[in-house]
Protein backbone atom coordinates (compact mmCIF):
# COMPACT_ATOMS: atom_id res chain seq x y z
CA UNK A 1 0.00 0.00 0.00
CA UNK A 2 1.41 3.65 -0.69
CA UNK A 3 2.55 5.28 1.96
CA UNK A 4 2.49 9.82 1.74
CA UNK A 5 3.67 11.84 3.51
CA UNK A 6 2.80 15.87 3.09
CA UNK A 7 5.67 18.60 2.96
CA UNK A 8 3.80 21.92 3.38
CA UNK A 9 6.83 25.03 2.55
CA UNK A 10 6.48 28.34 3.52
CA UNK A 11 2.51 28.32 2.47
CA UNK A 12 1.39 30.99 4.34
CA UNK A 13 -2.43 30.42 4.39
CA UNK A 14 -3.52 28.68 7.17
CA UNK A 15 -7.18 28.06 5.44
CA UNK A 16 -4.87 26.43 3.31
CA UNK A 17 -3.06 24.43 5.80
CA UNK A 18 -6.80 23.24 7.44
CA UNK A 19 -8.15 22.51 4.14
CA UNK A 20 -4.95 20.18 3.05
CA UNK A 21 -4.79 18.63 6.27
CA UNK A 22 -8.80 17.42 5.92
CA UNK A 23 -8.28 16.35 2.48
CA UNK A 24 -4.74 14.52 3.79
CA UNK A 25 -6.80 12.80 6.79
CA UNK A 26 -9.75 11.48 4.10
CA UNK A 27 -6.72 9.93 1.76
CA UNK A 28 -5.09 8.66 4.62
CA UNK A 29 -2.27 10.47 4.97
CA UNK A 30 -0.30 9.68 8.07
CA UNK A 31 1.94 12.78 8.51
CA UNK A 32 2.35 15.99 7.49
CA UNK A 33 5.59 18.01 8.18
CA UNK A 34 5.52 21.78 8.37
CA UNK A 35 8.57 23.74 7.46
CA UNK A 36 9.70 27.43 6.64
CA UNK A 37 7.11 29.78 7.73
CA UNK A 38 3.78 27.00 7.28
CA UNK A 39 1.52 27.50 10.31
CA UNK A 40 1.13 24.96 12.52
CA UNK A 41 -2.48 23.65 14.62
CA UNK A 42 -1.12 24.81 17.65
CA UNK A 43 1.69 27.14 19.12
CA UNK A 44 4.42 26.71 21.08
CA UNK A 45 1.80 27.19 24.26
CA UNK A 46 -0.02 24.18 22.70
CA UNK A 47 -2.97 27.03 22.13
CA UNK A 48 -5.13 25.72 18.74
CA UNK A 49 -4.94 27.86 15.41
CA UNK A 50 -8.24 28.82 15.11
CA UNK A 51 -7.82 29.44 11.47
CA UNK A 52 -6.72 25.53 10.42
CA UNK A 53 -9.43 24.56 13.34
CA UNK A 54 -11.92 26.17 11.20
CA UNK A 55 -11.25 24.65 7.87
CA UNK A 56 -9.32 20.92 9.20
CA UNK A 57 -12.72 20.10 11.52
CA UNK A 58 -10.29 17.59 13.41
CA UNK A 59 -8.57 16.32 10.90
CA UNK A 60 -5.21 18.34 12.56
CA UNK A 61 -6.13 16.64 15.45
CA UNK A 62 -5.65 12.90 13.59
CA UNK A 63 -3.36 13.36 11.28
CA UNK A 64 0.22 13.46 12.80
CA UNK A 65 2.08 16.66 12.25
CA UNK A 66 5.88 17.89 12.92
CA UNK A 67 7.24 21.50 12.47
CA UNK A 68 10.71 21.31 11.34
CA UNK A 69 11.89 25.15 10.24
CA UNK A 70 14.87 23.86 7.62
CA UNK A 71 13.08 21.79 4.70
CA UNK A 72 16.40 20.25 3.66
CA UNK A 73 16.94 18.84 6.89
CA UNK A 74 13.39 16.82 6.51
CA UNK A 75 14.04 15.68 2.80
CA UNK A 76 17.17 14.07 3.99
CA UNK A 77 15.56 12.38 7.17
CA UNK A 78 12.91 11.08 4.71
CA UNK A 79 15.28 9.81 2.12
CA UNK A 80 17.32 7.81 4.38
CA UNK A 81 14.08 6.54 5.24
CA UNK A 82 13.29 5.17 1.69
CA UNK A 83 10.95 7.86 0.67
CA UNK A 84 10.98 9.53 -3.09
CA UNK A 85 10.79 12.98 -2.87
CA UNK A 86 8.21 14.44 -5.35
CA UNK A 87 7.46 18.64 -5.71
CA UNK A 88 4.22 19.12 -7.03
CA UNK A 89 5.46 22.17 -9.11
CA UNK A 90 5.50 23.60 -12.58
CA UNK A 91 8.65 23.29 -13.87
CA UNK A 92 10.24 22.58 -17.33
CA UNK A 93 11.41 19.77 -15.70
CA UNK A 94 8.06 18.36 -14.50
CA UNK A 95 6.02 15.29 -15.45
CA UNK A 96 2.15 15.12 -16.07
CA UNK A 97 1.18 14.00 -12.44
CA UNK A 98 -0.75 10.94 -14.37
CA UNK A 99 1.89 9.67 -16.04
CA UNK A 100 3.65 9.98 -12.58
CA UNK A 101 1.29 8.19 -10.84
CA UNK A 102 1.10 5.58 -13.79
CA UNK A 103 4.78 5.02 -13.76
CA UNK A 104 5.53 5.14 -10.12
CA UNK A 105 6.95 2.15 -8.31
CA UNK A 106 7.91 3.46 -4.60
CA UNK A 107 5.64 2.69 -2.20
CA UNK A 108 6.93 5.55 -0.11
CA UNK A 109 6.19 9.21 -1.41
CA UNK A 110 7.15 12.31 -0.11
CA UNK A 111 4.92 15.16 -1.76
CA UNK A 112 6.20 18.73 -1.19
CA UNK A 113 3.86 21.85 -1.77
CA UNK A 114 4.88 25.01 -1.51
CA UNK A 115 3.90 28.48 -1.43
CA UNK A 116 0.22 29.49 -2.91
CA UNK A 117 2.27 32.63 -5.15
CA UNK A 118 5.84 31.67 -5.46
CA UNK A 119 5.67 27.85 -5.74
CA UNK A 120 9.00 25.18 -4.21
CA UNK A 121 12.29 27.98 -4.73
CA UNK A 122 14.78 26.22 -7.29
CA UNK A 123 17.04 24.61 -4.63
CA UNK A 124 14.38 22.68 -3.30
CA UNK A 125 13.57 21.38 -6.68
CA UNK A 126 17.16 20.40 -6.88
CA UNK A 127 16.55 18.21 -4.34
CA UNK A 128 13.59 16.22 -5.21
CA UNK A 129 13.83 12.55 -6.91
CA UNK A 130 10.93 14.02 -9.69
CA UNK A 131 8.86 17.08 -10.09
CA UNK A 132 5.44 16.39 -10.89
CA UNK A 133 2.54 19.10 -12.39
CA UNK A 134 -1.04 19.24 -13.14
CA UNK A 135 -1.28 20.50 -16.34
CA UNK A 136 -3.56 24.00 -16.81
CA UNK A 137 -6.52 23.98 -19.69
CA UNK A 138 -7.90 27.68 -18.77
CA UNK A 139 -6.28 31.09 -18.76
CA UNK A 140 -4.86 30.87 -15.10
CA UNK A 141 -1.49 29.67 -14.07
CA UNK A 142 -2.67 27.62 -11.02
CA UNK A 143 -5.02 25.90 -8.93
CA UNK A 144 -5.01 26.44 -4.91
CA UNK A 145 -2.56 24.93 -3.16
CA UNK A 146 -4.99 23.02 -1.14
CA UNK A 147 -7.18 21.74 -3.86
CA UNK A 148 -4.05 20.90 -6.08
CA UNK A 149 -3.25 18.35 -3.54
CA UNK A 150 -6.13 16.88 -3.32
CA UNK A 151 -6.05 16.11 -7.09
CA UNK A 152 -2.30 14.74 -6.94
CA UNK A 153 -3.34 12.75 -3.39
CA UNK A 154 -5.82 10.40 -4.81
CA UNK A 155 -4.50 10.09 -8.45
CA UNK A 156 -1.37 9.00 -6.34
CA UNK A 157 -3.89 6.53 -4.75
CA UNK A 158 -5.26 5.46 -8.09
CA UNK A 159 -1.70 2.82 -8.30
């Protein structure tokens, strides 16, 4: 069975961060890790973000979380771990997610998202075992951060 795990980089929404840790908790997700400046459920007084409350409904409360400030420390961690690191990013490098998800043969995926206007920074990218992308059909750029997930999540899912 696959096994994902959520990056969340500097995405500065916490709507965001509620929404994507509901939609995480309904694919079974089993941990999300928050770096840069990504808000976290609670503070360092353990007081609840009412903001990823609002839009998680409990799901933040389920789904295991971790708030490590340097990103490159966690992809490491995770690759010595056996995880593939994949940035869900457009890039001239990047791969249709389905043909991803069609090709795919590591049952342990690491899926970073980063922030909703300036994406995963180039270094990060350098980083990752594949850069995957949804591909646009309208006039905008972009979907949300936290609905873009969702769409990657359970195509992921689909293997």
């Amino acid at each position: 069975m696959l096994n994902i795990t959520l990056i969340l980089h500097n995405i500065r929404s916490a709507h965001n961060v509620g929404s994507i840790f509901r939609t995480a908790e309904c694919a079974g997700v089993k941990k999300i890790f928050l770096t840069g400046y990504t808000p976290s459920p609670t503070d360092k007084f353990d007081r609840e973000n009412k903001e990823i409350s609002k839009t998680a409904l409990g799901a933040e409360k389920i789904v295991q979380w971790e708030k490590e400030e340097n990103i490159k420390t966690q992809i490491t961690k995770l690759k010595k771990e056996g995880f593939q690191i994949i940035a869900l990013e457009q890039s001239e490098k990047s791969l249709d997610y389905k043909n991803f998800a069609r090709e795919n043969k590591n049952e342990k995926l690491a899926l970073i998202l980063g922030n909703e206007v300036g994406g995963i920074e180039a270094e990060i990218l350098a980083l990752c075992d594949q850069i995957i992308e949804i591909p646009m059909r309208g006039e905008k750029e972009s979907l949300n951060v936290s609905v873009a997930v969702g769409i990657a999540i359970f195509r992921l899912l689909e293997l």
